[in-house]
Every structure is written in C-alpha cells, then in structure tokens.
C-alpha atoms as a PDB file:
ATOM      1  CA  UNK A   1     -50.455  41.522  -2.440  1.00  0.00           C
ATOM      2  CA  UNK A   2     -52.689  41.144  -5.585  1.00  0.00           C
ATOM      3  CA  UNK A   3     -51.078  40.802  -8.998  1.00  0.00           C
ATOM      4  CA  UNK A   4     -51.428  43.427 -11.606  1.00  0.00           C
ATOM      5  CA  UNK A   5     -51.478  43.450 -15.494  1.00  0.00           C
ATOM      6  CA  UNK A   6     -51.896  45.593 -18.313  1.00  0.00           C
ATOM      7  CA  UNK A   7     -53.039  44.820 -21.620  1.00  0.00           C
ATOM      8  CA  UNK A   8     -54.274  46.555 -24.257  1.00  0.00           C
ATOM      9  CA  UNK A   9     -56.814  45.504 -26.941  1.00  0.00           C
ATOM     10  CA  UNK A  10     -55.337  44.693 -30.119  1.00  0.00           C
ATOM     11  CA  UNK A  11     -56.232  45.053 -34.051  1.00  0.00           C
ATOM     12  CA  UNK A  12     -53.659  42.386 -35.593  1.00  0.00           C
ATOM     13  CA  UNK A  13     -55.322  38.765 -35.417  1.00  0.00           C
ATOM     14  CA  UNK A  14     -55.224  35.381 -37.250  1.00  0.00           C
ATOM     15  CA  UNK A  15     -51.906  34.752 -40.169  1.00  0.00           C
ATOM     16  CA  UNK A  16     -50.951  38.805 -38.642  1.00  0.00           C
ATOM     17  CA  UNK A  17     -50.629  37.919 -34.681  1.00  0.00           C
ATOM     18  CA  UNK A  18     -47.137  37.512 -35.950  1.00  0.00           C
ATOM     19  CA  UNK A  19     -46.643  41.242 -36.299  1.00  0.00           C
ATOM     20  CA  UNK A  20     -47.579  41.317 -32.515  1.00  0.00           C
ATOM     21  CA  UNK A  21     -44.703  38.197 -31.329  1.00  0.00           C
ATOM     22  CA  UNK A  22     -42.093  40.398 -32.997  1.00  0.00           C
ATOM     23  CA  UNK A  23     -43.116  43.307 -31.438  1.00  0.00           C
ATOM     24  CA  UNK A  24     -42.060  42.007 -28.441  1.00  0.00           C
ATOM     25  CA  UNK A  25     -45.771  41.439 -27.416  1.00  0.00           C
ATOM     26  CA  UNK A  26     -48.157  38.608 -25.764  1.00  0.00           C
ATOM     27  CA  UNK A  27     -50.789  37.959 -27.707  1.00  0.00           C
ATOM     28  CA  UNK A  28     -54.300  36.291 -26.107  1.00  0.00           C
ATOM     29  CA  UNK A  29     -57.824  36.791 -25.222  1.00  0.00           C
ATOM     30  CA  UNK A  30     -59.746  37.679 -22.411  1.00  0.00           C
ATOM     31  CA  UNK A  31     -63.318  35.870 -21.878  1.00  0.00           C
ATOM     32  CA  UNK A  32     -65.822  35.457 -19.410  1.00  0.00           C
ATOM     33  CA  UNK A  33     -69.772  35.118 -18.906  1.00  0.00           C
ATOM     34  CA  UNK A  34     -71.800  37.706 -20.212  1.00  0.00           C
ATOM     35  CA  UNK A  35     -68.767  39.935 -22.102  1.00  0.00           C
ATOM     36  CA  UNK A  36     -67.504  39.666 -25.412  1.00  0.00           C
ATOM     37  CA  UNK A  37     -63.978  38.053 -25.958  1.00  0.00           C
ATOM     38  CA  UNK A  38     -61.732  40.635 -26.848  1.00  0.00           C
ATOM     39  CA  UNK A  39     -58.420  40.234 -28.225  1.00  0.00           C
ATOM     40  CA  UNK A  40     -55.396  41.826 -26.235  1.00  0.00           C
ATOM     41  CA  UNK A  41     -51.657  41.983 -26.020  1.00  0.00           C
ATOM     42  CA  UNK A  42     -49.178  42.433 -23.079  1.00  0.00           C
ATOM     43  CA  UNK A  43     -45.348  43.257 -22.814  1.00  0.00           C
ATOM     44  CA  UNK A  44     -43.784  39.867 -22.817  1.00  0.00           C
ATOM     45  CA  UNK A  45     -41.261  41.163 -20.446  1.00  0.00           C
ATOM     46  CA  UNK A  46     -44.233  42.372 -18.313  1.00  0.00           C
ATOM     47  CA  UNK A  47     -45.688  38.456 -18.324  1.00  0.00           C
ATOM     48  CA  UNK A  48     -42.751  37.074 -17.266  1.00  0.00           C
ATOM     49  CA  UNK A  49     -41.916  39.314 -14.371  1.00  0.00           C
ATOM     50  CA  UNK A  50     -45.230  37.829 -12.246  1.00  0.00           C
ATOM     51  CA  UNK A  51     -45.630  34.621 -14.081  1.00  0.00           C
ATOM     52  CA  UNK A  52     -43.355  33.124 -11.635  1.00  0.00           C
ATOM     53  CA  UNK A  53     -45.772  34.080  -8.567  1.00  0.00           C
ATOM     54  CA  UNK A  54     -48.611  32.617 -10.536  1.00  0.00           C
ATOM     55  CA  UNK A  55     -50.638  29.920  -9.546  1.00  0.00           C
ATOM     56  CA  UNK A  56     -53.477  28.215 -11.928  1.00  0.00           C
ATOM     57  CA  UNK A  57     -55.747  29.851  -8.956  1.00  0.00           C
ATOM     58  CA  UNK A  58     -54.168  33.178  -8.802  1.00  0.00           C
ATOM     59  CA  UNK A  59     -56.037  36.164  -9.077  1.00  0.00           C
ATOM     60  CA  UNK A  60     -54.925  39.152 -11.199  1.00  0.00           C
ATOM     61  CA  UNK A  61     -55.865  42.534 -11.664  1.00  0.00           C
ATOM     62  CA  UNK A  62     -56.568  43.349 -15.054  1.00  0.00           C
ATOM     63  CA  UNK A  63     -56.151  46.592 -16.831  1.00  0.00           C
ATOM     64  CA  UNK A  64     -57.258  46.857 -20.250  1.00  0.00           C
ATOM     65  CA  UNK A  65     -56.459  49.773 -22.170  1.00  0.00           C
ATOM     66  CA  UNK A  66     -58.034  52.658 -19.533  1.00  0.00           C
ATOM     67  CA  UNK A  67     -60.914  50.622 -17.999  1.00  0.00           C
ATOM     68  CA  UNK A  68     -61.055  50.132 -14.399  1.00  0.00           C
ATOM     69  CA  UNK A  69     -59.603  47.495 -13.480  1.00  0.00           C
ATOM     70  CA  UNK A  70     -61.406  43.859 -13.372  1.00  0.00           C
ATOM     71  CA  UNK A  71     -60.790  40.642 -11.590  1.00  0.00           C
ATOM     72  CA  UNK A  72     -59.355  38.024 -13.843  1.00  0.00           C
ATOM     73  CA  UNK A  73     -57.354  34.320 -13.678  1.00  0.00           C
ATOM     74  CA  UNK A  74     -54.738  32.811 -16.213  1.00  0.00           C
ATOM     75  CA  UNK A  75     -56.555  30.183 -18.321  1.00  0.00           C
ATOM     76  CA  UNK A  76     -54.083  28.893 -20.501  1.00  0.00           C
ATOM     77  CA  UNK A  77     -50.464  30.046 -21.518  1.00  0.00           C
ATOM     78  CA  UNK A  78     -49.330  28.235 -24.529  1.00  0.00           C
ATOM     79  CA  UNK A  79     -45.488  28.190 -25.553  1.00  0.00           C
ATOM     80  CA  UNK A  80     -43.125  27.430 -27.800  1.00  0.00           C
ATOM     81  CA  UNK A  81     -42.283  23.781 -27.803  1.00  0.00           C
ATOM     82  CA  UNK A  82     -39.166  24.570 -28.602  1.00  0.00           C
ATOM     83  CA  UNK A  83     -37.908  27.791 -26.910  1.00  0.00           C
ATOM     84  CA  UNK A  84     -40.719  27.552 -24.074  1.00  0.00           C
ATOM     85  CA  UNK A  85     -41.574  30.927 -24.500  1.00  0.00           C
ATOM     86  CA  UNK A  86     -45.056  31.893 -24.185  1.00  0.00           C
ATOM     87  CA  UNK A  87     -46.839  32.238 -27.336  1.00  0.00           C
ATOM     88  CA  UNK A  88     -50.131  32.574 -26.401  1.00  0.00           C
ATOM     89  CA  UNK A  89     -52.505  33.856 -23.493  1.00  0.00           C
ATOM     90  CA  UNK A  90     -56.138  32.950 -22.494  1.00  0.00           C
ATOM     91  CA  UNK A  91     -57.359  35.012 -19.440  1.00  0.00           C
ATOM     92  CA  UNK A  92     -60.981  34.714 -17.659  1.00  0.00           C
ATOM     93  CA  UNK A  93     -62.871  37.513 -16.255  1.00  0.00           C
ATOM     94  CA  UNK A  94     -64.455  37.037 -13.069  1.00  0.00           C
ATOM     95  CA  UNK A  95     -67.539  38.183 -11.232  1.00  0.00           C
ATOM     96  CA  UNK A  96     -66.612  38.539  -7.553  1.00  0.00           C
ATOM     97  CA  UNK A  97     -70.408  37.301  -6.301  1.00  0.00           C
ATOM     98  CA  UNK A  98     -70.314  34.558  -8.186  1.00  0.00           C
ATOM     99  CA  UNK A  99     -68.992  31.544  -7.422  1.00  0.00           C
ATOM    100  CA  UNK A 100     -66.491  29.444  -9.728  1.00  0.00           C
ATOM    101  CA  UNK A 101     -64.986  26.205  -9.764  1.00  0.00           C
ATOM    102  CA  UNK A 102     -60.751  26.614 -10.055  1.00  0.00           C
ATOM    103  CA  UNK A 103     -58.216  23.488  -9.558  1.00  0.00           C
ATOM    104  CA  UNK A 104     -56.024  24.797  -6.645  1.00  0.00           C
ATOM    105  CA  UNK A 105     -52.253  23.588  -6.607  1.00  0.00           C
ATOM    106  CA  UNK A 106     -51.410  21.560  -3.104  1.00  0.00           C
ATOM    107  CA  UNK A 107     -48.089  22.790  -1.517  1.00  0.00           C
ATOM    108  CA  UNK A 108     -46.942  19.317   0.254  1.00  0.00           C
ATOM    109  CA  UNK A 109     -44.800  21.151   3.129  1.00  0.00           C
ATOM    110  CA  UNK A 110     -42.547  19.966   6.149  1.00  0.00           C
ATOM    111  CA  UNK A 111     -40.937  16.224   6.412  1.00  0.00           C
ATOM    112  CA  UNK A 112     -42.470  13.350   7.145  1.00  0.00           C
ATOM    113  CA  UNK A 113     -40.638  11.296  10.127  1.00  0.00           C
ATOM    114  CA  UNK A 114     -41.324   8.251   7.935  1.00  0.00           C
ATOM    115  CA  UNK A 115     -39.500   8.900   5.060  1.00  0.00           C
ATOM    116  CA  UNK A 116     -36.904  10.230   7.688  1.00  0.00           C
ATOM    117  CA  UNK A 117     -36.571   7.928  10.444  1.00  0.00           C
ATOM    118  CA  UNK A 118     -37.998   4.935   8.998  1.00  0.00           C
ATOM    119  CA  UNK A 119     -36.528   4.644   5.181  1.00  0.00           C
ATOM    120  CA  UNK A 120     -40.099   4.979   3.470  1.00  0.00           C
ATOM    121  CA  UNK A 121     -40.878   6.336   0.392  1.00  0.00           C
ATOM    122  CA  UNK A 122     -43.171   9.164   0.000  1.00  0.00           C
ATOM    123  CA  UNK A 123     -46.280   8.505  -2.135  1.00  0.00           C
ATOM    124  CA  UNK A 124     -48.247  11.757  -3.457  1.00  0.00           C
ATOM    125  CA  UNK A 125     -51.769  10.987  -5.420  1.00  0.00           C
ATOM    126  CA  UNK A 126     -52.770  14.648  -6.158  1.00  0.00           C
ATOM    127  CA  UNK A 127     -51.319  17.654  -7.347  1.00  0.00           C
ATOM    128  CA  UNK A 128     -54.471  20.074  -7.295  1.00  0.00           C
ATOM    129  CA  UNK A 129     -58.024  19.864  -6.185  1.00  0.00           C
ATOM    130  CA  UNK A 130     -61.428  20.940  -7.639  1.00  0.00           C
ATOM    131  CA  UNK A 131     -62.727  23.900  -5.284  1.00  0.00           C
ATOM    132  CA  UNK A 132     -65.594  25.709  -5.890  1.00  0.00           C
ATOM    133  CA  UNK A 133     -66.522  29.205  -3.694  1.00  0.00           C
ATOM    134  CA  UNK A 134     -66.642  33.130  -4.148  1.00  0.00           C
ATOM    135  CA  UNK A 135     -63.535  34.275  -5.750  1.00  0.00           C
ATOM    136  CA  UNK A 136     -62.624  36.490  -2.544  1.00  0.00           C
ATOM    137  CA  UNK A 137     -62.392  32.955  -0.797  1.00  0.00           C
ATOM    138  CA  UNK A 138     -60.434  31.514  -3.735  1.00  0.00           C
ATOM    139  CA  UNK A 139     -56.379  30.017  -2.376  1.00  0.00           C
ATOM    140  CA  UNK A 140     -53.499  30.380  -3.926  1.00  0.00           C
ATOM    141  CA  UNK A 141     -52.385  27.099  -2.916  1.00  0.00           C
ATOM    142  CA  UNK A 142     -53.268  24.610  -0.230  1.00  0.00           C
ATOM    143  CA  UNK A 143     -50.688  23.079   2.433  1.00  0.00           C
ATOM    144  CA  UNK A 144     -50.673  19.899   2.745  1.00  0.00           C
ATOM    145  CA  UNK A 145     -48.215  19.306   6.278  1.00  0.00           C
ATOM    146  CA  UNK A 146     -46.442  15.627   5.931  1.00  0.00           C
ATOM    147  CA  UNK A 147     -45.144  15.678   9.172  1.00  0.00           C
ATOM    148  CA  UNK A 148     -48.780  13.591  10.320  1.00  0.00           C
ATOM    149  CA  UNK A 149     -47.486  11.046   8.199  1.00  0.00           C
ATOM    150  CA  UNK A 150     -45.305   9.085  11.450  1.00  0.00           C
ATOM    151  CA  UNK A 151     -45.524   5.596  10.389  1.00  0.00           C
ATOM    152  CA  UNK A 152     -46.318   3.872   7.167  1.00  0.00           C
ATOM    153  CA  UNK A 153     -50.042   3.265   8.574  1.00  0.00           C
ATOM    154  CA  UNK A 154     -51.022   6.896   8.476  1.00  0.00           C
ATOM    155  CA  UNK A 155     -52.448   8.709   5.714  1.00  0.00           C
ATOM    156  CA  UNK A 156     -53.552  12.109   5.105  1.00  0.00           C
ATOM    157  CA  UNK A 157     -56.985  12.274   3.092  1.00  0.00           C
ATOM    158  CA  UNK A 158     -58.984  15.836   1.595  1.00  0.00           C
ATOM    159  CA  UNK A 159     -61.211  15.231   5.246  1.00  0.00           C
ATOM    160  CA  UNK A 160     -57.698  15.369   6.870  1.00  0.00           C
ATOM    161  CA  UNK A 161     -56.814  19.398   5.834  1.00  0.00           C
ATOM    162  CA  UNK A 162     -59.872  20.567   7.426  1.00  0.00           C
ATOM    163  CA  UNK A 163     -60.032  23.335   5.106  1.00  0.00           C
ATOM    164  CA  UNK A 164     -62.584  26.093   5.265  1.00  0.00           C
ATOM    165  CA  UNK A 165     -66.718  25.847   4.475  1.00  0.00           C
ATOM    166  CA  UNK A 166     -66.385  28.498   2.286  1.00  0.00           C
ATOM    167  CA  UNK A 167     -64.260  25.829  -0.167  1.00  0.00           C
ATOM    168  CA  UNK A 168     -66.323  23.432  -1.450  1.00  0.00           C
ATOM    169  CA  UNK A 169     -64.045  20.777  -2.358  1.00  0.00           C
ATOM    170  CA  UNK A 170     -65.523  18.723  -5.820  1.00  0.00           C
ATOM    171  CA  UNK A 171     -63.276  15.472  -5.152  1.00  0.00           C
ATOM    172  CA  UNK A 172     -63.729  12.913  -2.802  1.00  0.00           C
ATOM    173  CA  UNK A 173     -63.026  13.581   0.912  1.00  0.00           C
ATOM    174  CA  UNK A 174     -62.031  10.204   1.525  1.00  0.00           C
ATOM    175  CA  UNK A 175     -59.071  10.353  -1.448  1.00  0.00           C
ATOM    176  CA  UNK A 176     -55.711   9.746   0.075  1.00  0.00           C
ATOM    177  CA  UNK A 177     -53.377  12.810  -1.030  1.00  0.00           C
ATOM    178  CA  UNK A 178     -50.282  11.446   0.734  1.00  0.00           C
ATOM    179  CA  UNK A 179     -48.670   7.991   2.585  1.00  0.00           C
ATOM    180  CA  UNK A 180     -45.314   6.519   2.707  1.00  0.00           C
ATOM    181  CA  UNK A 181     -44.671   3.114   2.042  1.00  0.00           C
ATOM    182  CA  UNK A 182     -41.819   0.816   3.596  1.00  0.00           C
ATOM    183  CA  UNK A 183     -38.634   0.119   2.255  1.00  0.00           C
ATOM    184  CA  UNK A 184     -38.270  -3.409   0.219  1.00  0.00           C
ATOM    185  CA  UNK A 185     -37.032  -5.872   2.479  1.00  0.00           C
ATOM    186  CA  UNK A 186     -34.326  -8.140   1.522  1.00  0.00           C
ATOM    187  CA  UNK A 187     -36.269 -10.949   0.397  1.00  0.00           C
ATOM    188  CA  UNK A 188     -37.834  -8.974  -1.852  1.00  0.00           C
ATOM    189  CA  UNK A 189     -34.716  -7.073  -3.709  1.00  0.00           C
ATOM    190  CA  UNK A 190     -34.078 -10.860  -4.118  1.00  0.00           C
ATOM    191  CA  UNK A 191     -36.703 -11.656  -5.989  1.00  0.00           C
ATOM    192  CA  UNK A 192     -36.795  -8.567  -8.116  1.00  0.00           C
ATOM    193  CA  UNK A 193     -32.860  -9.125  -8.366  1.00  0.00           C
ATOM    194  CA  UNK A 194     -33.719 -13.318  -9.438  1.00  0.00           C
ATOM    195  CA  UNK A 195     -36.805 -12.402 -12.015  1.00  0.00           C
ATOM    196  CA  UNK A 196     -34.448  -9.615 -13.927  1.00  0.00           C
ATOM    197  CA  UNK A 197     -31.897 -11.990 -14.063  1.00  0.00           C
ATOM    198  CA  UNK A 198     -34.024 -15.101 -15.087  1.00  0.00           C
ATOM    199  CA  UNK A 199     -34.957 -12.478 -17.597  1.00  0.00           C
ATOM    200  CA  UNK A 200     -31.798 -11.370 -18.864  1.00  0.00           C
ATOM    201  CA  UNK A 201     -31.157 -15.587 -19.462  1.00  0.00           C
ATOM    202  CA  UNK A 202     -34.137 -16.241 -21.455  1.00  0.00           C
ATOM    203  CA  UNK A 203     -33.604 -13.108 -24.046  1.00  0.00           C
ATOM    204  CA  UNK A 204     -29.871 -14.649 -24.288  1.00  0.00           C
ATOM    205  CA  UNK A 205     -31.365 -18.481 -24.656  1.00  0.00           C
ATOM    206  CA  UNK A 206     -34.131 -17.128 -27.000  1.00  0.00           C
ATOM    207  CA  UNK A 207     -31.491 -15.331 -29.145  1.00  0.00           C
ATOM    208  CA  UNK A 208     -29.582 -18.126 -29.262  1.00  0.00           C
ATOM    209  CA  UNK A 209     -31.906 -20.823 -30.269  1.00  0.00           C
ATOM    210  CA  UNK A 210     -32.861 -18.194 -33.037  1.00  0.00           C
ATOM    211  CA  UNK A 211     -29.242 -17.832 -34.299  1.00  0.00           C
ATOM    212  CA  UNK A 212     -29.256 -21.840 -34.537  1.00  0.00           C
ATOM    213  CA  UNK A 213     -32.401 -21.848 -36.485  1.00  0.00           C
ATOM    214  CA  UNK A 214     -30.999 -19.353 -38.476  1.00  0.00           C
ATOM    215  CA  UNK A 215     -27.478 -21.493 -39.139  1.00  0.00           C
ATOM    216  CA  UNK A 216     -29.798 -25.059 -39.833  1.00  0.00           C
ATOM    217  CA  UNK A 217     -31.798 -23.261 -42.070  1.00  0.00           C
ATOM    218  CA  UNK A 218     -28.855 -21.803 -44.021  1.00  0.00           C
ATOM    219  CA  UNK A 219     -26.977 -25.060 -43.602  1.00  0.00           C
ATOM    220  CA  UNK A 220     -30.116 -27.009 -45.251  1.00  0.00           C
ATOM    221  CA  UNK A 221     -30.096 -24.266 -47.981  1.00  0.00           C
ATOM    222  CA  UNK A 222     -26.418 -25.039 -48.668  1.00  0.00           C
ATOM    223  CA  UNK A 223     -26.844 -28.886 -48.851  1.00  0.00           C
ATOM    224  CA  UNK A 224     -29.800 -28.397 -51.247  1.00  0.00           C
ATOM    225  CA  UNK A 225     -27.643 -26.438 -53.795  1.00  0.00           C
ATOM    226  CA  UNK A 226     -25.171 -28.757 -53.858  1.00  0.00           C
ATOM    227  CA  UNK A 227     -27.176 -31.733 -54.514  1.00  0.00           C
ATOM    228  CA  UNK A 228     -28.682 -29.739 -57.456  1.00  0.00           C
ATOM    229  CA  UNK A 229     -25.040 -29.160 -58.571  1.00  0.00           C
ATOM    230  CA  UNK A 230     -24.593 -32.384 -58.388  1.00  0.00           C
ATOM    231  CA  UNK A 231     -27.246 -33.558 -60.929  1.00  0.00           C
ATOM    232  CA  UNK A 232     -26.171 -31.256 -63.182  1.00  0.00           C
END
C-alpha cells in the first residue's frame, strides 16, 4: 500500500518559518529535475503518523495543494536536537521513467545457527546499499537471511542475495554484508585479562614515581630555604 501526503505550498519563509512550527506545521521543500523548488508545509501530526513506515527508499504520494498527485521520496528530515522533533522537511520529486540512484536499508532477518549453536558473534558491515533502477522497481528494504551463515567460514556477500536485474547495485558484489566470528578462547581472555592488568600496574608505578619526584623536589626546595635562613 503506497504512502500518501498532503502539503500545501506556503508564503512564510526564512526568520518567519517560525510562524509555521507554532502553527503546528512541517515546514520543507519539495525539489526535483526540471521543476522549481517550492516551499510547503504539512500537519506535523500528519508526518508522524507514516513516518514510522518510512524507509530512506520509500515512495510517497504527494499532494500539493489540488494538483494531482506526484511521485516523491523523503530527502532529509531535520529535528530538534533536543526534543527530536522534526523541524524541517526536504522531499524529491520523481519521474517514474527515469531511473535514480536511492541507498536502500538491508533488513538482516532470521538467526544464524552460528551465533546460536556455536557462541559466535555476529558481524554486520552494511546498513544500506547504493541501487540504481526505475522507481517502480525501487525496494523498500532488502532481506538479508542469516540463517546461511552455519559456521564461522561462511559469509554472505551483495553476489550472495541474488537480487533482481532490474537493481543495479553501485557497491561491490564481492563486499561481505554479514559473518560471525568465534568466541575468544581461553588463552586469549588471558592475555587480554594479563595486558589490562600489566596496564592498570604501570599507571599505578608511573603515578607513583611522579608523586616521589614531586616529594624530592619539594624536599630539595625545603633544604634550600633553610640553608638561606641559615646565612642570614
């Protein structure tokens, strides 16, 4: 089911977008190749009904003001660094024959009997990759299924999804996107256990060869007064 929105284009910019915020509005701007950016405003209770269910390659309808309705994704939403509230909206218009190049979020599903059965730890490299195709092609999200990943010698790689030739994927089909490594073994929480401890010893020994530097030097400083005292 496609996501909806309606905006509506909006007088009130630069030092008096603040008149829009207390509104209750969204401020932002919608942009795209070949149209003029225009400067719009939503319900802010309308955003944050569907911003849940968005995805930085989700597809929206957009309605602005009484124009048909055109094909759109969320650029940028900029918040309050306080309050996270949105603040701010950037929206691009799409043409649906033409292609466009969107980072798609991967959705690492299912277990992987390795991190299960055999006490590895799971090791993801990616979060999203670079796809470029027609917008009607364009995912939501990608699956990536961990239960391939059996023993710590398996892998999954972008060539490993075998994902559609209508997605041309921009990264490297070799990458890895996920592997499990084994657990430490006990010689090796022994070392890590020996080195923080050696380490622990020399900030003690360095702090106190610096406290006895610190007590000769005010020791010497002492002496010297008194044998000035002493010629007088």
């Amino acid at each position: 089911m496609a996501l909806s929105l309606n905006v509506k284009t909006r007088e009130s910019i630069g030092k008096r977008v603040k008149d829009v915020r207390n509104a209750g509005d969204l401020p932002g701007v919608v942009y795209g190749q070949e149209i003029e950016p225009k400067h719009i405003a939503l319900a802010l209770r309308d955003f944050s009904k569907i911003s849940k269910k968005l995805g930085s390659s989700s597809l929206l309808d957009l309605t602005i003001d009484s124009e048909e309705p055109v094909k759109a994704l969320v650029q940028e939403v900029q918040v309050h660094p306080v309050t996270m509230v949105p603040i701010h909206i950037d929206l691009r218009q799409i043409k649906m024959g033409e292609k466009l190049t969107v980072d798609v979020p991967l959705s690492f599903v299912g277990e992987a009997p390795a991190v299960k059965e055999l006490s590895g730890t799971l090791m993801r490299a990616y979060d999203s990759l670079s796809i470029k195709c027609l917008p009607r092609h364009l995912p939501s999200e990608i699956e990536v299924d961990l239960s391939k990943l059996k023993t710590f010698d398996d892998d999954i790689t972008i060539a490993d999804l075998g994902l559609s030739q209508d997605l041309e994927v921009q990264n490297d089909l070799d990458s890895v996107l996920a592997s499990v490594t084994p657990p430490l073994t006990e010689d090796q929480l022994k070392k890590m256990e020996e080195g923080t401890t050696a380490d622990v010893d020399s900030v003690k020994v360095e702090g106190e060869e610096e406290k006895v530097e610190e007590g000769e030097e005010k020791k010497g400083e002492v002496t010297e007064e008194k044998k000035e005292e002493e010629k007088k």
